[in-house]
PDB file of N, CA and C in Angstrom:
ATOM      1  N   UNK A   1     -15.335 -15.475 -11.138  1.00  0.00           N
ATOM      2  CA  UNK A   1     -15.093 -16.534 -10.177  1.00  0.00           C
ATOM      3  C   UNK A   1     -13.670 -16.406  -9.638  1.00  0.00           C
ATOM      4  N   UNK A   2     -13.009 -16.316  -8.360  1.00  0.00           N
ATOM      5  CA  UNK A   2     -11.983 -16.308  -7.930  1.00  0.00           C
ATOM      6  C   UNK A   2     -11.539 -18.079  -7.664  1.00  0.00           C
ATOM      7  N   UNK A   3     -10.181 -17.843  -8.169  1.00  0.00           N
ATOM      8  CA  UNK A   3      -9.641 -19.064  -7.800  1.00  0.00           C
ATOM      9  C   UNK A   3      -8.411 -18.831  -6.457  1.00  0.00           C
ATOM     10  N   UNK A   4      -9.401 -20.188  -5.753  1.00  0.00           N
ATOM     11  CA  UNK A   4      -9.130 -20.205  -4.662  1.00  0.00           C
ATOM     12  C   UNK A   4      -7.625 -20.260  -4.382  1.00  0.00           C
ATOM     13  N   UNK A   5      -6.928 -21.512  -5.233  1.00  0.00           N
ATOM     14  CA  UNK A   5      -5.416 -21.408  -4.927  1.00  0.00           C
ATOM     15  C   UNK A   5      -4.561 -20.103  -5.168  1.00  0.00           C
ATOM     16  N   UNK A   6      -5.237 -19.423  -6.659  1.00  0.00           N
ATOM     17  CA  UNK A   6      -4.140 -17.688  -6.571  1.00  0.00           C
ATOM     18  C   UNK A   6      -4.501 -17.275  -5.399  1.00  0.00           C
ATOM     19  N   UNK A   7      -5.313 -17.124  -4.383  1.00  0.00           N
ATOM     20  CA  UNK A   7      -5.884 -16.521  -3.717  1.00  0.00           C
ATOM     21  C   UNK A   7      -4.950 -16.713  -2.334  1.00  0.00           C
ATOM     22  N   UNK A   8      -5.128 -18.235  -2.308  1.00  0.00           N
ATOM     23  CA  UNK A   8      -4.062 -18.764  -0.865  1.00  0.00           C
ATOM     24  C   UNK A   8      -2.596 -18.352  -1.129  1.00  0.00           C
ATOM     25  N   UNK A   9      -2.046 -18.354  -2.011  1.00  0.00           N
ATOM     26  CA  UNK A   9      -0.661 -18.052  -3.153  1.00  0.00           C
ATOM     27  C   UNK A   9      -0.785 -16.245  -2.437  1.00  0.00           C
ATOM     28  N   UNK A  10      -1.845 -15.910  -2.330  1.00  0.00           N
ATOM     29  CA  UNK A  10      -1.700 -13.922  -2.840  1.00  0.00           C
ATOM     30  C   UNK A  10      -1.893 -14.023  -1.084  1.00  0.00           C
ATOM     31  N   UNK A  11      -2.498 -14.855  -0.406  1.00  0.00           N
ATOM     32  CA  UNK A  11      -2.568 -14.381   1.398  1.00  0.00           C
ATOM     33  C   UNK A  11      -1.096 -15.058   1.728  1.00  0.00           C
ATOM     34  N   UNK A  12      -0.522 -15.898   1.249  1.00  0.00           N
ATOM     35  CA  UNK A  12       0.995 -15.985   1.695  1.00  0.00           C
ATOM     36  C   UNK A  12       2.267 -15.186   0.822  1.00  0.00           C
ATOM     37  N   UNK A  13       1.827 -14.566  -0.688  1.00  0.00           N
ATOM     38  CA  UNK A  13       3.235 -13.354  -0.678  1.00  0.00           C
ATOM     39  C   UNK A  13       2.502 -12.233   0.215  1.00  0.00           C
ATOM     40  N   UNK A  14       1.556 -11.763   0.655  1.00  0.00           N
ATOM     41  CA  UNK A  14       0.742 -10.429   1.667  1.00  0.00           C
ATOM     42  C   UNK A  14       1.643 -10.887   2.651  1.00  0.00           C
ATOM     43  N   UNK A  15       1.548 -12.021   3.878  1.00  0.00           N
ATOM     44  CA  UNK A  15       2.008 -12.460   4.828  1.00  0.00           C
ATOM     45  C   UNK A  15       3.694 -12.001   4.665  1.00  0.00           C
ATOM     46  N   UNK A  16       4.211 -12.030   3.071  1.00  0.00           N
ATOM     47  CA  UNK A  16       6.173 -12.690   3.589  1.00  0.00           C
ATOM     48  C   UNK A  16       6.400 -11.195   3.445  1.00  0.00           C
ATOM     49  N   UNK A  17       5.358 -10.305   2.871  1.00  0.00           N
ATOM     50  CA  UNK A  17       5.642  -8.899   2.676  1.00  0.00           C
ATOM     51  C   UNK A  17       5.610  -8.503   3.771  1.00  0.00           C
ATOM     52  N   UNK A  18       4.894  -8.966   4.797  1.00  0.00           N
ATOM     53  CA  UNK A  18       4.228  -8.439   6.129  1.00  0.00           C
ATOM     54  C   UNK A  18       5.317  -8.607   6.841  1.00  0.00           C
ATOM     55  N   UNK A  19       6.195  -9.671   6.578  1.00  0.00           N
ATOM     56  CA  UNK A  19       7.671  -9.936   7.649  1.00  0.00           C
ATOM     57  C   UNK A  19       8.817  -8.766   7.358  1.00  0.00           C
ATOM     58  N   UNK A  20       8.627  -7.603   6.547  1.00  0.00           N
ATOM     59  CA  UNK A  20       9.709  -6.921   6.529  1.00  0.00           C
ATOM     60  C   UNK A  20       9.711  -6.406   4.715  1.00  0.00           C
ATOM     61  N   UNK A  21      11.069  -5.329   4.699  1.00  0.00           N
ATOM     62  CA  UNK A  21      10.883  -4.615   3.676  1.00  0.00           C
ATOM     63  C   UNK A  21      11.645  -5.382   2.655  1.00  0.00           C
ATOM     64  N   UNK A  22      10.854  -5.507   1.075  1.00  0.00           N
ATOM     65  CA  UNK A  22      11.451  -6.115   0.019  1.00  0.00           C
ATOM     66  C   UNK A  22      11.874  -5.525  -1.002  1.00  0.00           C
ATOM     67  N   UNK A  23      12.734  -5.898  -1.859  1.00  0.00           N
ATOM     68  CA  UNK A  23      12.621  -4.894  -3.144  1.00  0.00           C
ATOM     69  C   UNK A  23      11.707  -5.578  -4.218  1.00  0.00           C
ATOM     70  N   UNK A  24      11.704  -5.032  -4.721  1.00  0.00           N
ATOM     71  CA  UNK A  24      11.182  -5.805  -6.183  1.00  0.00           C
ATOM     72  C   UNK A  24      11.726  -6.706  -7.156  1.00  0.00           C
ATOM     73  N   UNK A  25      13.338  -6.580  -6.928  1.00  0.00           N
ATOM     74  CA  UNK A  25      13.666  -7.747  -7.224  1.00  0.00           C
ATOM     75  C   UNK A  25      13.815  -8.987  -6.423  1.00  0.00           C
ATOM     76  N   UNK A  26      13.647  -8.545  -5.556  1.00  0.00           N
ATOM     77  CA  UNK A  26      13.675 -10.416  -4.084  1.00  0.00           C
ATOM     78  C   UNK A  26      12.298 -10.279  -4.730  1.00  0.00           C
ATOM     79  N   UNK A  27      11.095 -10.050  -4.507  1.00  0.00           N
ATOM     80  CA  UNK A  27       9.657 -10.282  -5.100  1.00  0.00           C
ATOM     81  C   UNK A  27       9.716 -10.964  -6.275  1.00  0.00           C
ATOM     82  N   UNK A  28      10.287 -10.196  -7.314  1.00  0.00           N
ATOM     83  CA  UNK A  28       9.881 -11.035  -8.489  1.00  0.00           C
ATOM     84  C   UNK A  28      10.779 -12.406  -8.784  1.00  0.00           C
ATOM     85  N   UNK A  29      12.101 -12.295  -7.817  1.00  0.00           N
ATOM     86  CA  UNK A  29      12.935 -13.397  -7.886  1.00  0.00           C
ATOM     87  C   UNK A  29      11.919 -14.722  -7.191  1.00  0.00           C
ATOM     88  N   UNK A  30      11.230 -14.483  -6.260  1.00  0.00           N
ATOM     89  CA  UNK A  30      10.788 -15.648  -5.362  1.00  0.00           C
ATOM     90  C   UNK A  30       9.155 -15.882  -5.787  1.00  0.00           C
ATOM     91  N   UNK A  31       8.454 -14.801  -6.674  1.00  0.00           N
ATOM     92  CA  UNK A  31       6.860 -15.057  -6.740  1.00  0.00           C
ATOM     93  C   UNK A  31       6.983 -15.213  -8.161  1.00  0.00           C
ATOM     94  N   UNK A  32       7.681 -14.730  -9.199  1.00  0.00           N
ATOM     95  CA  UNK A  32       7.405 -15.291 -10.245  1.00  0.00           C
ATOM     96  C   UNK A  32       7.401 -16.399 -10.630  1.00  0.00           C
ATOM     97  N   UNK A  33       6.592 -16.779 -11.943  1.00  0.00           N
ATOM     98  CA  UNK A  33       7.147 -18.387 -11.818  1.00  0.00           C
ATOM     99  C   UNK A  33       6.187 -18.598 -13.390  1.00  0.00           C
ATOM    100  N   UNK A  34       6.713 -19.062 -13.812  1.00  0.00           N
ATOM    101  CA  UNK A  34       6.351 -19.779 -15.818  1.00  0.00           C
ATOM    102  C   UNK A  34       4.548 -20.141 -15.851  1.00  0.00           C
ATOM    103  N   UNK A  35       4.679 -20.585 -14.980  1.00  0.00           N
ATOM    104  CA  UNK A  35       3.078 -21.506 -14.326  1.00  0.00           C
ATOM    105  C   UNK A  35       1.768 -20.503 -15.367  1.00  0.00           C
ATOM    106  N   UNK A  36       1.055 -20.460 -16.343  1.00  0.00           N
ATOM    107  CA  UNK A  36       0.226 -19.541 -16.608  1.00  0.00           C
ATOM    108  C   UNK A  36      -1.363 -19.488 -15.534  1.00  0.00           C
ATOM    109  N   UNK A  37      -1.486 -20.143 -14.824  1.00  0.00           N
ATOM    110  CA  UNK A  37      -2.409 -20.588 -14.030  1.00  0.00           C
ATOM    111  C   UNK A  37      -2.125 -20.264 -12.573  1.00  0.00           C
ATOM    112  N   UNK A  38      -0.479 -19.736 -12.564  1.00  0.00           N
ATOM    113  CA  UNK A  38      -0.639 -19.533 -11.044  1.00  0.00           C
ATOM    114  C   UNK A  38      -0.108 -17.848 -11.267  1.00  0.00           C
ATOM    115  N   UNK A  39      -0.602 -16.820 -11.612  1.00  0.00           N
ATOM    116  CA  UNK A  39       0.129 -15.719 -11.535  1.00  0.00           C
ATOM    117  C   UNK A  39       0.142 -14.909 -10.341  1.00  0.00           C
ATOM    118  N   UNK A  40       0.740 -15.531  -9.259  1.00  0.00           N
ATOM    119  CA  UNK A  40       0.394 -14.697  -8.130  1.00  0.00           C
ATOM    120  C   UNK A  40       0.685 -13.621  -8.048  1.00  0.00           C
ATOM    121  N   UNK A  41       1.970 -13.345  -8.391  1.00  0.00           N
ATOM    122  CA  UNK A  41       2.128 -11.859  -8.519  1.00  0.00           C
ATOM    123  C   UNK A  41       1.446 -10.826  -9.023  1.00  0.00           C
ATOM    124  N   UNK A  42       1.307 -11.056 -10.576  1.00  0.00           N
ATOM    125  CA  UNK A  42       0.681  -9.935 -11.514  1.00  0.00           C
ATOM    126  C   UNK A  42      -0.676 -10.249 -10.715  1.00  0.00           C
ATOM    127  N   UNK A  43      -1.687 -11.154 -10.365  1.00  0.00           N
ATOM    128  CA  UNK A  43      -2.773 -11.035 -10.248  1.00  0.00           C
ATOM    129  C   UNK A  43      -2.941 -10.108  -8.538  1.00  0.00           C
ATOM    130  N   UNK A  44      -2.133 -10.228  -7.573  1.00  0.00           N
ATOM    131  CA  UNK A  44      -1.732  -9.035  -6.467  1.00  0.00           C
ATOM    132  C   UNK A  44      -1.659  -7.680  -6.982  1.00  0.00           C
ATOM    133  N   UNK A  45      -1.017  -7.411  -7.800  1.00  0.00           N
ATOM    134  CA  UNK A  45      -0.148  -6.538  -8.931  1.00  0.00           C
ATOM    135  C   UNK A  45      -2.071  -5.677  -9.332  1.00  0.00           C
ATOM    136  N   UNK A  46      -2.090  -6.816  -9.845  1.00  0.00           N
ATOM    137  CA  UNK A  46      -3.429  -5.739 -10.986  1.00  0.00           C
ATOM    138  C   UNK A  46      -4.789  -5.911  -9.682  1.00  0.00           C
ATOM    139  N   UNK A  47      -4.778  -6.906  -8.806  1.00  0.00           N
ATOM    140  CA  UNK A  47      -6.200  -6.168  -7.895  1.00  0.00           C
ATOM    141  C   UNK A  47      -5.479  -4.682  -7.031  1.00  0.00           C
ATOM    142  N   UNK A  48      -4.284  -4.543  -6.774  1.00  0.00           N
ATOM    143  CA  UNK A  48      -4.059  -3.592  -5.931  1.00  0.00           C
ATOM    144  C   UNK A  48      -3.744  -3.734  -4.982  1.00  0.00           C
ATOM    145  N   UNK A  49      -3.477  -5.216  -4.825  1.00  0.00           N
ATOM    146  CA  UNK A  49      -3.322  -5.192  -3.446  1.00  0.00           C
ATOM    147  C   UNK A  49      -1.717  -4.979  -2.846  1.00  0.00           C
ATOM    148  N   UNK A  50      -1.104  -5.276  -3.939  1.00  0.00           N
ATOM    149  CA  UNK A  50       0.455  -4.429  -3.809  1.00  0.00           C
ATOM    150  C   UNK A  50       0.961  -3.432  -4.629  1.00  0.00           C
ATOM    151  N   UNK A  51       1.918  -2.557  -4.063  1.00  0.00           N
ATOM    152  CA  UNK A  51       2.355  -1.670  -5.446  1.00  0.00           C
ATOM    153  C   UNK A  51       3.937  -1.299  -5.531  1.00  0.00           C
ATOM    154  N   UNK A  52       4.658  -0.980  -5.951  1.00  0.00           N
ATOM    155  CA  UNK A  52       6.073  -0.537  -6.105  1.00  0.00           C
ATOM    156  C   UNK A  52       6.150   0.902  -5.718  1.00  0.00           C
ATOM    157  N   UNK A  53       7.279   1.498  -4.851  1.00  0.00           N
ATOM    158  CA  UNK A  53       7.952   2.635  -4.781  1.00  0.00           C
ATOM    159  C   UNK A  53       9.266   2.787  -4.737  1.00  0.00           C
ATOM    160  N   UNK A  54       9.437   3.549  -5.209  1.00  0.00           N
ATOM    161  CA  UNK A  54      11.199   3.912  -5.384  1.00  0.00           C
ATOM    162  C   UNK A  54      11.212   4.706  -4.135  1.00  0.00           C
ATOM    163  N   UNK A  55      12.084   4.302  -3.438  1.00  0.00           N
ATOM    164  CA  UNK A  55      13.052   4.636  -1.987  1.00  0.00           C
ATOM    165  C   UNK A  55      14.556   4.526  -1.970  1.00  0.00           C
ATOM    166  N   UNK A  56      15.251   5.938  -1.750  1.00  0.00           N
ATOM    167  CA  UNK A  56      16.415   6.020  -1.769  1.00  0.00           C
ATOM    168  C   UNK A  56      17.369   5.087  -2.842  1.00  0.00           C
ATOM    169  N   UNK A  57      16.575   5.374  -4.005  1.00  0.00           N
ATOM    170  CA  UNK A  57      17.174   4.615  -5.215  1.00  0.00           C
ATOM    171  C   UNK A  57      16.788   3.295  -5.146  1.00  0.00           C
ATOM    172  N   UNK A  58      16.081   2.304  -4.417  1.00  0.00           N
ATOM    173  CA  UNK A  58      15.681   0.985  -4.732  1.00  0.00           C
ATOM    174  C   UNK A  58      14.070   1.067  -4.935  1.00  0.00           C
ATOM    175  N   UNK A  59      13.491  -0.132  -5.726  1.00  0.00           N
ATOM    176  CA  UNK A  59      12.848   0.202  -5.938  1.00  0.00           C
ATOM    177  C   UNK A  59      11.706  -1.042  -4.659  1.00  0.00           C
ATOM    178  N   UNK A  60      10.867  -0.661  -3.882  1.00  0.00           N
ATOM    179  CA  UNK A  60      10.400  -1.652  -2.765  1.00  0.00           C
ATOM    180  C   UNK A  60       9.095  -1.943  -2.898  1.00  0.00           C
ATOM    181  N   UNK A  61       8.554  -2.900  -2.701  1.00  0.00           N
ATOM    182  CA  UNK A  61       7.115  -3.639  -2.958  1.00  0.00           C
ATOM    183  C   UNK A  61       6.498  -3.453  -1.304  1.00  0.00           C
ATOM    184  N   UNK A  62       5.158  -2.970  -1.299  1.00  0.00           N
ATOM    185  CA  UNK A  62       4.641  -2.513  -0.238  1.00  0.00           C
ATOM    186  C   UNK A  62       3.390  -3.192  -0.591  1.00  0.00           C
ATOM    187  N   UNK A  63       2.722  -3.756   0.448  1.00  0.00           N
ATOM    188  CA  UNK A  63       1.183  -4.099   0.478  1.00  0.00           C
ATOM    189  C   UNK A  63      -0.098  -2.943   0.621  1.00  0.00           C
ATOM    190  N   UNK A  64      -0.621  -3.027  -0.132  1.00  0.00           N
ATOM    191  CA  UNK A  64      -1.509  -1.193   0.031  1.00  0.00           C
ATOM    192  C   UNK A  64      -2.907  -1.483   1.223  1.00  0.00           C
ATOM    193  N   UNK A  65      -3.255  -0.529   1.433  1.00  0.00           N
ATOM    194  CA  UNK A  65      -4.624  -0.949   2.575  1.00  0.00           C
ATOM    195  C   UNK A  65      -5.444  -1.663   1.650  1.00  0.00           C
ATOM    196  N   UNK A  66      -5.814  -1.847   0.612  1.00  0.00           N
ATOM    197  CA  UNK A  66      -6.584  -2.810  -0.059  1.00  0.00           C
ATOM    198  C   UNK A  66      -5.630  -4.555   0.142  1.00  0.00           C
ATOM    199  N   UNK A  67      -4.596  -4.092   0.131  1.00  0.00           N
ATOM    200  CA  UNK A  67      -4.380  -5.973   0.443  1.00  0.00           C
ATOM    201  C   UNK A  67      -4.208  -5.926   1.899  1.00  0.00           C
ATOM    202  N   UNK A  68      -4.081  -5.107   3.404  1.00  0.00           N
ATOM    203  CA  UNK A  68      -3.961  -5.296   4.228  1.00  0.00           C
ATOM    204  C   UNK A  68      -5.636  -5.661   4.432  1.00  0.00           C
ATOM    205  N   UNK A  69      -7.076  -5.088   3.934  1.00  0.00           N
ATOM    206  CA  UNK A  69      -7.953  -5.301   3.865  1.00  0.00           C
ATOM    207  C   UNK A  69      -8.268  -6.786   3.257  1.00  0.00           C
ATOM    208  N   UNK A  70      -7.419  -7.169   2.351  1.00  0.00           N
ATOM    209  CA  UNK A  70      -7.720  -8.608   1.693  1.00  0.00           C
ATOM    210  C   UNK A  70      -7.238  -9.809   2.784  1.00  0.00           C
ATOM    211  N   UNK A  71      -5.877  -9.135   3.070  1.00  0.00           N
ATOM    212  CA  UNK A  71      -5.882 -10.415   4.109  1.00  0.00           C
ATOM    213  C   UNK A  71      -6.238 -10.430   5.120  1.00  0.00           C
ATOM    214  N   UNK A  72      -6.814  -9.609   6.214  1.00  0.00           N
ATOM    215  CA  UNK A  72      -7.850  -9.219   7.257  1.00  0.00           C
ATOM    216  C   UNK A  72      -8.854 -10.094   6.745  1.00  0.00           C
ATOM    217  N   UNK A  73      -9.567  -9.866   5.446  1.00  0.00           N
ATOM    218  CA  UNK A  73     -10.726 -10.768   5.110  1.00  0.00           C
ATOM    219  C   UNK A  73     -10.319 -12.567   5.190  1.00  0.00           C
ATOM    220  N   UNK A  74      -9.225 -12.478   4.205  1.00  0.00           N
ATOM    221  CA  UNK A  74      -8.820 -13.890   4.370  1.00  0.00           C
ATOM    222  C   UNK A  74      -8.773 -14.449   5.787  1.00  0.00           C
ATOM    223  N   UNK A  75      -7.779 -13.925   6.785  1.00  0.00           N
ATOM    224  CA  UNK A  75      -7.863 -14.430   7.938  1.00  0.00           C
ATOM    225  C   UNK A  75      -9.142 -14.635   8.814  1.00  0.00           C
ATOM    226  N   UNK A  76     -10.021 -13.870   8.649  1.00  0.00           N
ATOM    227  CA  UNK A  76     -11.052 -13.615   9.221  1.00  0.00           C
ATOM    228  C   UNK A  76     -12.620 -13.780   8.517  1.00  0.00           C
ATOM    229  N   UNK A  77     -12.851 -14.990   8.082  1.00  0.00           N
ATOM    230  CA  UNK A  77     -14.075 -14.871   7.173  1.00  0.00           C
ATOM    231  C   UNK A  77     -15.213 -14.719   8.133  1.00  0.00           C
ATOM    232  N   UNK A  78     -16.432 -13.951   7.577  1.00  0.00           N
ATOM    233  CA  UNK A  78     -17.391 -13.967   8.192  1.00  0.00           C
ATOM    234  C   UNK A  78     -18.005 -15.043   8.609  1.00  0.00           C
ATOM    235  N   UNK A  79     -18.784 -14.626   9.648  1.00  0.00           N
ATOM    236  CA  UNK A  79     -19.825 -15.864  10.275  1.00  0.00           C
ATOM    237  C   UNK A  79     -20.389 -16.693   9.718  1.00  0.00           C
ATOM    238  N   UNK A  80     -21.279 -16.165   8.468  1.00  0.00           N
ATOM    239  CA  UNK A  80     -22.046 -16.930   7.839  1.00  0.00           C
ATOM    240  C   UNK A  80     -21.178 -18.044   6.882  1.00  0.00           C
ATOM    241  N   UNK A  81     -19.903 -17.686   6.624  1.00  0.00           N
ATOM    242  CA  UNK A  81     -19.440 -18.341   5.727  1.00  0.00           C
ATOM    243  C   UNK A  81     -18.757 -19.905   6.348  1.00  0.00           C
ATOM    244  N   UNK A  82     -18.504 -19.654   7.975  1.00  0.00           N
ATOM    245  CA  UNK A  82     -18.409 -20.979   8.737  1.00  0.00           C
ATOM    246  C   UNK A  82     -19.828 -21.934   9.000  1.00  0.00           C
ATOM    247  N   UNK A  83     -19.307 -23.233   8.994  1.00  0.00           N
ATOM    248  CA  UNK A  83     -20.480 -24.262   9.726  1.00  0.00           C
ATOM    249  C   UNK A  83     -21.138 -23.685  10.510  1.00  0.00           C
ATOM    250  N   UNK A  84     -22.375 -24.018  10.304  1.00  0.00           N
ATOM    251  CA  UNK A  84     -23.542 -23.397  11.344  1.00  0.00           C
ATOM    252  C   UNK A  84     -23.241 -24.211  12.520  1.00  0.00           C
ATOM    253  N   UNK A  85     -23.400 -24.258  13.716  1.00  0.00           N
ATOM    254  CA  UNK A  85     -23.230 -25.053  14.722  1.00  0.00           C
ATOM    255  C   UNK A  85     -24.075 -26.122  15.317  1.00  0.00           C
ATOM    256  N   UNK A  86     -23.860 -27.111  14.971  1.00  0.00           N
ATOM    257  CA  UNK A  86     -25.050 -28.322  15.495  1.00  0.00           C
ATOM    258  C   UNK A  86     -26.165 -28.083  16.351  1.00  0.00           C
ATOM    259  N   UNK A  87     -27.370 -28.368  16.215  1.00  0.00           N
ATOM    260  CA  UNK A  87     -28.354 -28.422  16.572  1.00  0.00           C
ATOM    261  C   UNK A  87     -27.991 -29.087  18.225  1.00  0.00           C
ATOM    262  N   UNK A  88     -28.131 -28.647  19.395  1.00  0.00           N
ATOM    263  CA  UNK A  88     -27.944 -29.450  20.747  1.00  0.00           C
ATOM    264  C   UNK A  88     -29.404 -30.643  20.787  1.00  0.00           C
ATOM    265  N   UNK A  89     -28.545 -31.580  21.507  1.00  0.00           N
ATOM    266  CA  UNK A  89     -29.574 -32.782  21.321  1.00  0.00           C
ATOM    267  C   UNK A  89     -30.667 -32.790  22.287  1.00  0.00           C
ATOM    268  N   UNK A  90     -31.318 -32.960  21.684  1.00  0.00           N
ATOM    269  CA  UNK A  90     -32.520 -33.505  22.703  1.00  0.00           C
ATOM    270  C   UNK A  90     -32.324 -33.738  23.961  1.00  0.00           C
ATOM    271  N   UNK A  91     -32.923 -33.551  25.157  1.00  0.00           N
ATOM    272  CA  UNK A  91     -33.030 -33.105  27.284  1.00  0.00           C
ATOM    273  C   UNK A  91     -34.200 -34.179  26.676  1.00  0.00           C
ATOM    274  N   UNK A  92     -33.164 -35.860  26.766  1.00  0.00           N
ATOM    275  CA  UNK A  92     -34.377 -37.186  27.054  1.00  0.00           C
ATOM    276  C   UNK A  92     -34.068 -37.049  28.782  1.00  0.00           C
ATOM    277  N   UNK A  93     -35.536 -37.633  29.346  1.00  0.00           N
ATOM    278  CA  UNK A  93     -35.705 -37.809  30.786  1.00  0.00           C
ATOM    279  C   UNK A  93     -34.582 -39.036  30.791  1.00  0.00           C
ATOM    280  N   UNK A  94     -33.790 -39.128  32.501  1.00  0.00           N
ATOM    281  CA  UNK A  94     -33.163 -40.120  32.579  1.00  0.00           C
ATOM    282  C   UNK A  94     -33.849 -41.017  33.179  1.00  0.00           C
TER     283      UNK A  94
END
């Protein structure tokens, strides 16, 4: 079962990654957090949807095509998963 709030938590650190390059320590300074219920990070961390590389001696947190794919999904849920669209009313004679 996915929980929905890590989930909204993991499409907004995807998004602040998306604004520009981080290291891993601004990441773990601003997404970690004591909370055992909210692990946004490690739970990004272990689906894949981010990963670490060392660049010119720092070490930088990058979103991989599996989380550019996750939040594409997030932003964009399928059809079926929106309200079906109301039935149009009844053409009564005037």
């Amino acid at each position: 079962m996915t929980d929905t709030v890590v989930d909204a938590l993991i499409v907004d650190l995807l998004v602040w990654l998306e604004g520009g390059e981080r290291t891993y320590e601004e990441v773990i300074d601003v997404w970690r957090t004591s909370c055992p219920k909210l692990t946004v990070w490690e739970d990004a961390k272990d689906r894949g949807l981010v990963a670490t590389e060392s660049f010119n001696g720092r070490e930088l947190v990058r979103i991989t095509p599996a989380g550019f794919v996750f939040l594409h999904e997030q932003r964009n849920p399928p059809k079926s998963a929106e309200r079906p669209e109301a039935p149009a009313p009844p053409d009564f004679p005037h």
